[in-house]
N, C-alpha and C. Protein backbone atom coordinates (compact mmCIF):
# COMPACT_ATOMS: atom_id res chain seq x y z
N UNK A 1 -30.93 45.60 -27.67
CA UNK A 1 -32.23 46.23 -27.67
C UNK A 1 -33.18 45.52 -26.70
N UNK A 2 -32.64 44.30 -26.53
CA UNK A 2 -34.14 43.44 -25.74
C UNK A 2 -33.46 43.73 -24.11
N UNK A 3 -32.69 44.23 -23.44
CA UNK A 3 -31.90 44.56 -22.26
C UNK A 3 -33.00 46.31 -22.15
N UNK A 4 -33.24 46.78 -23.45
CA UNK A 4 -33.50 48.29 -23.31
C UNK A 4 -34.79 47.90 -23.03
N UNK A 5 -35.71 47.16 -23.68
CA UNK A 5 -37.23 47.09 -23.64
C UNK A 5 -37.57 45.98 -22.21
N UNK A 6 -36.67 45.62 -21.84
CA UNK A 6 -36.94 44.61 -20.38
C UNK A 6 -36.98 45.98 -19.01
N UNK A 7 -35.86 46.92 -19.38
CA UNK A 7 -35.61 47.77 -18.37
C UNK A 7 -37.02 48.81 -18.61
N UNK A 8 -37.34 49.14 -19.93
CA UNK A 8 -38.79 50.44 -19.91
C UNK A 8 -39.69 49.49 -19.21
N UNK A 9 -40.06 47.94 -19.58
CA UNK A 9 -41.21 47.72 -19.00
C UNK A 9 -40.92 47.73 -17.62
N UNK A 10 -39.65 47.17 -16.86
CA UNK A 10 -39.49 47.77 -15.46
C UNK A 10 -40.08 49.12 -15.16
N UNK A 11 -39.31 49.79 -15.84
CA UNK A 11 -39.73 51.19 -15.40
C UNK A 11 -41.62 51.65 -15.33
N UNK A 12 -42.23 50.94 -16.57
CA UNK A 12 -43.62 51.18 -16.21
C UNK A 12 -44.06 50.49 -15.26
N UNK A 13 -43.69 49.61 -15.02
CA UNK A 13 -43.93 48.37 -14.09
C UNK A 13 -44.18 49.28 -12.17
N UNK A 14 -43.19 49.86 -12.08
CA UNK A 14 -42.53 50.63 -10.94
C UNK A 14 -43.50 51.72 -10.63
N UNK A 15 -43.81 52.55 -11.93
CA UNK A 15 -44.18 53.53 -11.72
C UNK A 15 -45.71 53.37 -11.05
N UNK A 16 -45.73 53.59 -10.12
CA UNK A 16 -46.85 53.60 -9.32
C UNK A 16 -46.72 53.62 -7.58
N UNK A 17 -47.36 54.49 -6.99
CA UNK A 17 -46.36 55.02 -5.32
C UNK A 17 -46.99 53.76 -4.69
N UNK A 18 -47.58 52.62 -4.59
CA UNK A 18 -47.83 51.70 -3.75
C UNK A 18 -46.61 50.54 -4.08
N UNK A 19 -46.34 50.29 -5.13
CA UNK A 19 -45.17 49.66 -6.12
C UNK A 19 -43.99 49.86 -5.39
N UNK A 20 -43.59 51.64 -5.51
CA UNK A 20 -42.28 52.33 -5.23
C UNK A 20 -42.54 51.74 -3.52
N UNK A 21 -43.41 52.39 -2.74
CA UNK A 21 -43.08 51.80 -1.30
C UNK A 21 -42.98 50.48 -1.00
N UNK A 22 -43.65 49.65 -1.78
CA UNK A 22 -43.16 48.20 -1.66
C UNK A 22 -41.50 48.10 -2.09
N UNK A 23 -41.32 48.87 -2.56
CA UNK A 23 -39.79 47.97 -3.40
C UNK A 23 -39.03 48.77 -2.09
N UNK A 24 -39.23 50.43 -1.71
CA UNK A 24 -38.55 50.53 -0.63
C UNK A 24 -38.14 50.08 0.66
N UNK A 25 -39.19 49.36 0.96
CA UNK A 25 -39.39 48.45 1.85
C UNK A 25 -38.81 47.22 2.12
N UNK A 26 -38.60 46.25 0.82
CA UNK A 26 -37.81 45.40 0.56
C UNK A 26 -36.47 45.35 0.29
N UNK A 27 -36.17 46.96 -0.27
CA UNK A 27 -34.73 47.33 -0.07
C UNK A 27 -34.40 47.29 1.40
N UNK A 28 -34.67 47.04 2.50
CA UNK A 28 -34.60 47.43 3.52
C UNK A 28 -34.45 45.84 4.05
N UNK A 29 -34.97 44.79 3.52
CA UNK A 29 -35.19 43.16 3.88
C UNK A 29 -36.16 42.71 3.27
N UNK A 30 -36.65 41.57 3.95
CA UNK A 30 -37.56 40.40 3.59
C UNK A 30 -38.53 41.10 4.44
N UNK A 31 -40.20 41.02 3.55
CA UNK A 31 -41.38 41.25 4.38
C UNK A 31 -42.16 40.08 3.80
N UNK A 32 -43.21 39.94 4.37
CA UNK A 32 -44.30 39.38 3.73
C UNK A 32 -45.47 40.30 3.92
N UNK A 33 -46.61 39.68 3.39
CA UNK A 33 -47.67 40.49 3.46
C UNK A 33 -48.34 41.42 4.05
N UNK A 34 -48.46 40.66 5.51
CA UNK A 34 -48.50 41.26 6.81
C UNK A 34 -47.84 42.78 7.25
N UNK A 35 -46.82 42.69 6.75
CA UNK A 35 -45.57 43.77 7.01
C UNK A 35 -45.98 44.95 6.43
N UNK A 36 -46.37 44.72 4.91
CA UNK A 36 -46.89 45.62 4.08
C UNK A 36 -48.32 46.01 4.64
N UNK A 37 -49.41 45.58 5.09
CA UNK A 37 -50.59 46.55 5.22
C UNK A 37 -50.33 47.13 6.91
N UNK A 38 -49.25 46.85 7.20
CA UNK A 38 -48.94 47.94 8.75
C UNK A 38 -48.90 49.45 8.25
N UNK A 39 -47.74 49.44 6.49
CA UNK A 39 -47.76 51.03 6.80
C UNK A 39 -48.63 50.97 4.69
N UNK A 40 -49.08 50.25 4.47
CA UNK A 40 -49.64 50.79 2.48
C UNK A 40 -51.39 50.52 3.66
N UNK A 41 -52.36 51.75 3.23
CA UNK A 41 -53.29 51.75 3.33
C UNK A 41 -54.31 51.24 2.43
N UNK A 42 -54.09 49.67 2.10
CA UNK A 42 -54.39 49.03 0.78
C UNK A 42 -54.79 47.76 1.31
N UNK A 43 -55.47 46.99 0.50
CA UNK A 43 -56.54 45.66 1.34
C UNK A 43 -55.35 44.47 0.57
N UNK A 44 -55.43 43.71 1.46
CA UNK A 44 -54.41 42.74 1.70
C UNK A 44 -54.81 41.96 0.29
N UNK A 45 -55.81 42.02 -0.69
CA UNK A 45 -55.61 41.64 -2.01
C UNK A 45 -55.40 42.28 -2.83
N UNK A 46 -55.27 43.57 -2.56
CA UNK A 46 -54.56 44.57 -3.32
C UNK A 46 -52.87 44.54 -3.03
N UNK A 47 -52.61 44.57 -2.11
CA UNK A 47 -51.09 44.21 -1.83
C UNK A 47 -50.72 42.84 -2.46
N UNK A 48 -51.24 41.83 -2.36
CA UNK A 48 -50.94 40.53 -3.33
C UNK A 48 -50.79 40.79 -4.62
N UNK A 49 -51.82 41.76 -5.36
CA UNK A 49 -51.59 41.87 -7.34
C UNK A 49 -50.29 42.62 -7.14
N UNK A 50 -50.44 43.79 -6.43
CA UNK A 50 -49.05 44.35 -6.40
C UNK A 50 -47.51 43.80 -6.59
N UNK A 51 -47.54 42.60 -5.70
CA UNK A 51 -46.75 41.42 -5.65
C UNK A 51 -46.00 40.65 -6.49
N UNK A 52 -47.73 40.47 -6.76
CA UNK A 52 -47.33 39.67 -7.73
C UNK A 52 -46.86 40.03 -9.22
N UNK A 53 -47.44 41.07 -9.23
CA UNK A 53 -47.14 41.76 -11.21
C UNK A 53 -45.61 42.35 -10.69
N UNK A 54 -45.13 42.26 -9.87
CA UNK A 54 -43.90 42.71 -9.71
C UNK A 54 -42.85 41.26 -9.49
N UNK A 55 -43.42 40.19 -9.10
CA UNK A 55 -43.04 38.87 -9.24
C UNK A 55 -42.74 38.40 -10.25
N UNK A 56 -43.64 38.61 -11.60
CA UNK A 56 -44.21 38.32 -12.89
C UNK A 56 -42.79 38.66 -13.56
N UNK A 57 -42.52 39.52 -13.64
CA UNK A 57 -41.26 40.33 -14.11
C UNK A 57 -40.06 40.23 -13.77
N UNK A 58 -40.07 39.82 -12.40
CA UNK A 58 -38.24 39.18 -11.70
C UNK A 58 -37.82 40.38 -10.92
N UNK A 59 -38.53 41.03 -10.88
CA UNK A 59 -38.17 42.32 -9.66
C UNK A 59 -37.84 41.48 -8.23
N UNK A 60 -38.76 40.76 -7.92
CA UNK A 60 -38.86 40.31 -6.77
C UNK A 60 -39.30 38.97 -6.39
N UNK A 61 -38.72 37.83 -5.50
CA UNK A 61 -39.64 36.67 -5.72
C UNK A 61 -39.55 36.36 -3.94
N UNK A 62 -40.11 35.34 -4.04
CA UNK A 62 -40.40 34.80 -1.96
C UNK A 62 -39.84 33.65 -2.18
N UNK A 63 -40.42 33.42 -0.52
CA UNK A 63 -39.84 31.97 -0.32
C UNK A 63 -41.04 31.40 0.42
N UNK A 64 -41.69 30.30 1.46
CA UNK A 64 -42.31 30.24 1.76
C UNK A 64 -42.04 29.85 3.25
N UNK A 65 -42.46 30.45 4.70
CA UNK A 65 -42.13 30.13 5.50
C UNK A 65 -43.23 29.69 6.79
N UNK A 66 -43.46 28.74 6.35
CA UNK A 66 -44.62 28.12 7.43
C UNK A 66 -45.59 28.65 6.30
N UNK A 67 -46.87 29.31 7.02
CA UNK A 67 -47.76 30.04 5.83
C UNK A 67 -47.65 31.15 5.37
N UNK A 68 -46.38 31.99 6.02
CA UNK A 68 -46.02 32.86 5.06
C UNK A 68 -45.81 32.95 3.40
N UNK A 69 -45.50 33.75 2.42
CA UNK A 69 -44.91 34.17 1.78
C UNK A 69 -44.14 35.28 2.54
N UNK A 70 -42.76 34.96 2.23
CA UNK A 70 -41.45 36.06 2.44
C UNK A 70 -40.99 36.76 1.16
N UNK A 71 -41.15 37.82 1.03
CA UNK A 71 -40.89 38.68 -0.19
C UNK A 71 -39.50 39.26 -0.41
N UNK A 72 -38.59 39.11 -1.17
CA UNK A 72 -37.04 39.82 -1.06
C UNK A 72 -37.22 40.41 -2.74
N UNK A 73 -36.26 41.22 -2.69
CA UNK A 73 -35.93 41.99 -4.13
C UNK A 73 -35.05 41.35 -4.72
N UNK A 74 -35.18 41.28 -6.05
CA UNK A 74 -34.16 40.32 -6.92
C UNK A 74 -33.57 40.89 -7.90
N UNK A 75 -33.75 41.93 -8.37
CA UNK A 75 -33.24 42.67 -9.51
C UNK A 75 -32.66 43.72 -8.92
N UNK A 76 -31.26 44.03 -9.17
CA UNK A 76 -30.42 44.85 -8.31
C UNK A 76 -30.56 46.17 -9.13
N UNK A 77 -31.00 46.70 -10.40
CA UNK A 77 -31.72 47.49 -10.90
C UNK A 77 -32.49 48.45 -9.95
N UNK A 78 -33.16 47.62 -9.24
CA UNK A 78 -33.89 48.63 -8.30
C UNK A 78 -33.81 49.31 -7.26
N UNK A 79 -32.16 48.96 -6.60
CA UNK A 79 -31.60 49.75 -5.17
C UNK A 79 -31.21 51.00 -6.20
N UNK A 80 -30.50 51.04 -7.41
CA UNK A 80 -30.36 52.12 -7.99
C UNK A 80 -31.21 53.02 -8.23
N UNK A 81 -32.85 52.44 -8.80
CA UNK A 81 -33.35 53.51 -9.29
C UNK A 81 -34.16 54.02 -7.91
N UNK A 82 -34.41 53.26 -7.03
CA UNK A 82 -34.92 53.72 -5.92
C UNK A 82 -34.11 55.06 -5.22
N UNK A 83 -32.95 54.77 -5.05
CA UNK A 83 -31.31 55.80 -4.67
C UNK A 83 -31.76 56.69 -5.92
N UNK A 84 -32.21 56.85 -7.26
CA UNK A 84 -32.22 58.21 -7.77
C UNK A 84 -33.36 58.48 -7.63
N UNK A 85 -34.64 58.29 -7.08
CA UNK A 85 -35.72 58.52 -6.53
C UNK A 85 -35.40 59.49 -5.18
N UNK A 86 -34.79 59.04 -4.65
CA UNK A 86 -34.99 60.00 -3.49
C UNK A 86 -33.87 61.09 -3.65
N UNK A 87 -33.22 61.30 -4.57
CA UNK A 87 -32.43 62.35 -4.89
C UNK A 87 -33.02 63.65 -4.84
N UNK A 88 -32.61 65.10 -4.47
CA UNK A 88 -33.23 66.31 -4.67
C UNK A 88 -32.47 66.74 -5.73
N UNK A 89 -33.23 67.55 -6.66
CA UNK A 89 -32.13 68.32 -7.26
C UNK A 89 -33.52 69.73 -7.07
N UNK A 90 -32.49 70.35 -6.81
CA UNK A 90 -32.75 71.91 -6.21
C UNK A 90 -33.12 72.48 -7.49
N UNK A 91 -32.17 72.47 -8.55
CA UNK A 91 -32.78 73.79 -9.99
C UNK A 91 -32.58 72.83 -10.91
N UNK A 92 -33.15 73.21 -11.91
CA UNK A 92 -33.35 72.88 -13.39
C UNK A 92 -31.74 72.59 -13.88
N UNK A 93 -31.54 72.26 -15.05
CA UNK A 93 -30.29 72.22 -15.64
C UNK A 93 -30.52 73.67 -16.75
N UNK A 94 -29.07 74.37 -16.57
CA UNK A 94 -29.35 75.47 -17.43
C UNK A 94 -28.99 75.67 -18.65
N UNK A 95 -29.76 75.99 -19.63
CA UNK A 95 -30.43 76.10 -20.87
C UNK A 95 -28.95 76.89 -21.94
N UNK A 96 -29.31 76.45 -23.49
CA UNK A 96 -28.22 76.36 -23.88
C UNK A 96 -28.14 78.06 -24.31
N UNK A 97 -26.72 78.49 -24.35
CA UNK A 97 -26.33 79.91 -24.99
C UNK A 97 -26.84 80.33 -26.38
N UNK A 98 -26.89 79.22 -27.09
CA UNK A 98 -27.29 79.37 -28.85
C UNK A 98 -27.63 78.19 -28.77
N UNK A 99 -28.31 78.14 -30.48
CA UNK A 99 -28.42 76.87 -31.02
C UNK A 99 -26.81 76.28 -31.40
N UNK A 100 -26.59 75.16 -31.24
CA UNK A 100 -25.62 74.45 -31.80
C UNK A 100 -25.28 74.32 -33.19
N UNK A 101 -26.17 74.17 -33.93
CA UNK A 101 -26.09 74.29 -35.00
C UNK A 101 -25.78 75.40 -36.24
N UNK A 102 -26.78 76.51 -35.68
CA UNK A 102 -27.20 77.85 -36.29
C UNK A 102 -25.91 78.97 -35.45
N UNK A 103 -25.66 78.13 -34.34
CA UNK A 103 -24.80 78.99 -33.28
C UNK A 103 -26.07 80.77 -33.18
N UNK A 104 -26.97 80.69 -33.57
CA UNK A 104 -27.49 82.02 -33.65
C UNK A 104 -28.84 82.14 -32.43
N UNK A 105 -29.48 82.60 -31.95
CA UNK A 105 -30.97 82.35 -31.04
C UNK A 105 -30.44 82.56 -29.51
N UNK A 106 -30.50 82.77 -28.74
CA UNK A 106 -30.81 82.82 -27.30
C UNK A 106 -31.85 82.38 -26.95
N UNK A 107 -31.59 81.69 -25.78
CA UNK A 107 -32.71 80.69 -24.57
C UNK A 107 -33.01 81.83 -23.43
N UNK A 108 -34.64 81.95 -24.23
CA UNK A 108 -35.42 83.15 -23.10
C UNK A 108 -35.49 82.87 -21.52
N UNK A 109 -34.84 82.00 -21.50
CA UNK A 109 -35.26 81.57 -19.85
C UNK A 109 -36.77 81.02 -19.67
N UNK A 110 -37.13 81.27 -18.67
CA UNK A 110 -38.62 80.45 -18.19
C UNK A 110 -39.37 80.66 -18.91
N UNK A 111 -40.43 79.73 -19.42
CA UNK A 111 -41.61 80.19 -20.30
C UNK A 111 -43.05 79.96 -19.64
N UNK A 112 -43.95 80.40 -20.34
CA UNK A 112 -44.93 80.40 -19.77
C UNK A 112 -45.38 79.16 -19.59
N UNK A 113 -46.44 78.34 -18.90
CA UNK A 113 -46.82 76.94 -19.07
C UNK A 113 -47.92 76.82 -19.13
């Protein structure tokens, strides 16, 4: 159970598109700071909390190079969920014939929203 509740707080952790392009980015190599405000339209202490609450957790840690911080990804968790991030899926999954149970009901197709 504590493997299940380490991976949701990842997952909330992630969820956020300045987060996701940082981690894509690092899937890619080592950046440091610098690297990141070329393409996140975000102030270079906003890119640091980012960092760091993703540091906090073991997603990712640095090294230090001259006065850099060098940033690499550490949790291999995240080339995966990044790879089902950019997945398309074209249609819905389709809906069941009956209930399973009752075996009785039909699935109206699309509903209103």
């Amino acid at each position: 159970m504590n493997d299940l509740i380490s991976k949701m707080e990842i997952l909330k952790l992630v969820a956020h598109p300045a987060r996701i392009a940082i981690l894509e980015e690092l899937s890619k190599g080592v950046k440091c700071v610098s690297d990141f405000e070329e393409f996140l339209e975000l102030s270079q202490p906003n890119i640091s909390q980012h960092l760091a609450a993703l540091r906090r957790t073991g997603i990712i840690d640095f090294f230090i190079d001259g006065r850099l911080r060098c940033y690499f990804l550490k949790n291999p968790l995240i080339i995966d969920l990044l790879e089902i991030l950019k997945k398309d899926y074209p249609e819905d999954l389709p809906g069941p014939e009956c209930c399973p149970v009752t075996k009785k009901g039909t699935y109206p197709g699309k509903r209103r929203k």
